[in-house]
Every structure is written in structure tokens, then in C-alpha cells.
Protein backbone atom coordinates (compact mmCIF):
# COMPACT_ATOMS: atom_id res chain seq x y z
CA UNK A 1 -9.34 8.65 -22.35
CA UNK A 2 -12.24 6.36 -22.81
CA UNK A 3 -12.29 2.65 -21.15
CA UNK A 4 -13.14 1.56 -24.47
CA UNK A 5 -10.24 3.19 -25.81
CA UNK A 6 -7.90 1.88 -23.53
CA UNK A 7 -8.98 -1.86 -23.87
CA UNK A 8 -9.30 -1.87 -19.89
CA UNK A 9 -12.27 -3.04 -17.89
CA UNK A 10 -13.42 -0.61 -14.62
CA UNK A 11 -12.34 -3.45 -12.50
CA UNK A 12 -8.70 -3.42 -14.17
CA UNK A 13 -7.74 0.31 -13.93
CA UNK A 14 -9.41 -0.36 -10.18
CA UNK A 15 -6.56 -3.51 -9.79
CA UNK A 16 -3.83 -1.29 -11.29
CA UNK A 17 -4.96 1.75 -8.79
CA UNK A 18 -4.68 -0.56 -6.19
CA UNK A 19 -1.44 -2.24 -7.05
CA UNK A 20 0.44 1.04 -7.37
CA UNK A 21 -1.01 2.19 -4.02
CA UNK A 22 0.22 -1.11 -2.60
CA UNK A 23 4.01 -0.45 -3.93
CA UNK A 24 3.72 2.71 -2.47
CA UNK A 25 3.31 2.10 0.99
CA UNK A 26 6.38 -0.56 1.07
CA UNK A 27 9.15 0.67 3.39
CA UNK A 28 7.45 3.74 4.54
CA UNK A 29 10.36 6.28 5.75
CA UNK A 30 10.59 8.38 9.29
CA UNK A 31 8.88 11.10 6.48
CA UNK A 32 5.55 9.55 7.00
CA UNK A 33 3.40 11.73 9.27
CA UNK A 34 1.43 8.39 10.12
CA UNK A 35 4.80 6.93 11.82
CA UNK A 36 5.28 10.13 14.08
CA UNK A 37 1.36 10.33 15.03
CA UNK A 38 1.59 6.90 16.16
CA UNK A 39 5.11 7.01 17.58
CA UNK A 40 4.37 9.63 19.76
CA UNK A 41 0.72 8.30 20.83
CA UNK A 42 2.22 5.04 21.76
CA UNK A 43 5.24 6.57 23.39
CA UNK A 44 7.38 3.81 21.24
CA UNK A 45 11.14 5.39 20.63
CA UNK A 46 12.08 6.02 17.24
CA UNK A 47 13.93 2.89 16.67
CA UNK A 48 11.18 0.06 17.37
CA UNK A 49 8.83 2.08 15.64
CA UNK A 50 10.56 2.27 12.37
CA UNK A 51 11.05 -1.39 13.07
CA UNK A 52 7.72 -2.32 12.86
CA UNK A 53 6.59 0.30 11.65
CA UNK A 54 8.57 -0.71 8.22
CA UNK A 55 7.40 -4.37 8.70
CA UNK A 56 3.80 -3.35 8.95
CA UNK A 57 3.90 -1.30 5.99
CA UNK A 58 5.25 -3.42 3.48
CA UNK A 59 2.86 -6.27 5.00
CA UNK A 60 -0.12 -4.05 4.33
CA UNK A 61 1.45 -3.11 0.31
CA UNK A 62 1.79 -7.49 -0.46
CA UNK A 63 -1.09 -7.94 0.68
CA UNK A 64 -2.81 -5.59 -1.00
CA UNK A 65 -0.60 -6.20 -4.10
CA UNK A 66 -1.66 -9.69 -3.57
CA UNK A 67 -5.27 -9.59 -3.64
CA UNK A 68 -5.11 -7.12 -6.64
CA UNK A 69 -3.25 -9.67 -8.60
CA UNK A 70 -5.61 -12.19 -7.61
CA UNK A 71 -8.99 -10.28 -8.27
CA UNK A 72 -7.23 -9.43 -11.60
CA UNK A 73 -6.92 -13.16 -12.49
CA UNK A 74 -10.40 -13.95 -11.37
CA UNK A 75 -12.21 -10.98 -12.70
């Protein structure tokens, strides 16, 4: 479908890409192949990794949730 159908600028289907990338990287699960690569490169026991490993994650999707939400405002 068109942008001009849609009633969407480029830089709002680019905010909405990035928002639902954000919510998908909140409270990443042991199924992630990112938290065994660097679990095992780090020699960090499965525990404390999914630890931070969780905490990191859902930083990275606010953030990113966050600056989509402002760039949406502003632009």
C-alpha cells in the first residue's frame, strides 16, 4: 500500500518499525542465541547472565521505544 494511502509519513512507518523492534527485545529469554554467544564468551554462568542479560535488554527496547516516541512528536 501506498504512503499516501495510508496517511503515514516515511519517518512514521520508520518510528512504528522501530517501536515494535524495541518491544521486542524486552525480556529476552535463555532462547536468544545472542545470550548463549555471550554467556559462553564471557564464561558468566547461566544465572547472572540472564540477570543482566534481561536488564540489558529491556534497557536497550525503552530506550529505543523512547526516542521513537520522541522523534515521532518532533518530526
Amino acid at each position: 500500500m501506498p504512503f499516501s494511502l495510508t496517511g503515514l509519513s516515511e519517518f512514521d512507518l520508520c518510528f512504528i518499525v522501530i517501536s515494535i523492534a524495541s518491544g521486542a527485545t524486552v525480556l529476552a529469554h535463555v532462547n536468544d542465541s545472542g545470550f548463549w554467544l555471550v554467556s559462553r564468551f564471557l564464561e558468566i554462568d547461566t544465572k547472572t547472565m540472564f540477570k543482566t542479560w534481561t536488564v540489558q535488554e529491556t534497557l536497550i527496547g525503552l530506550v529505543g521505544f523512547g526516542l521513537s516516541v520522541i522523534g515521532s512528536i518532533l518530526l
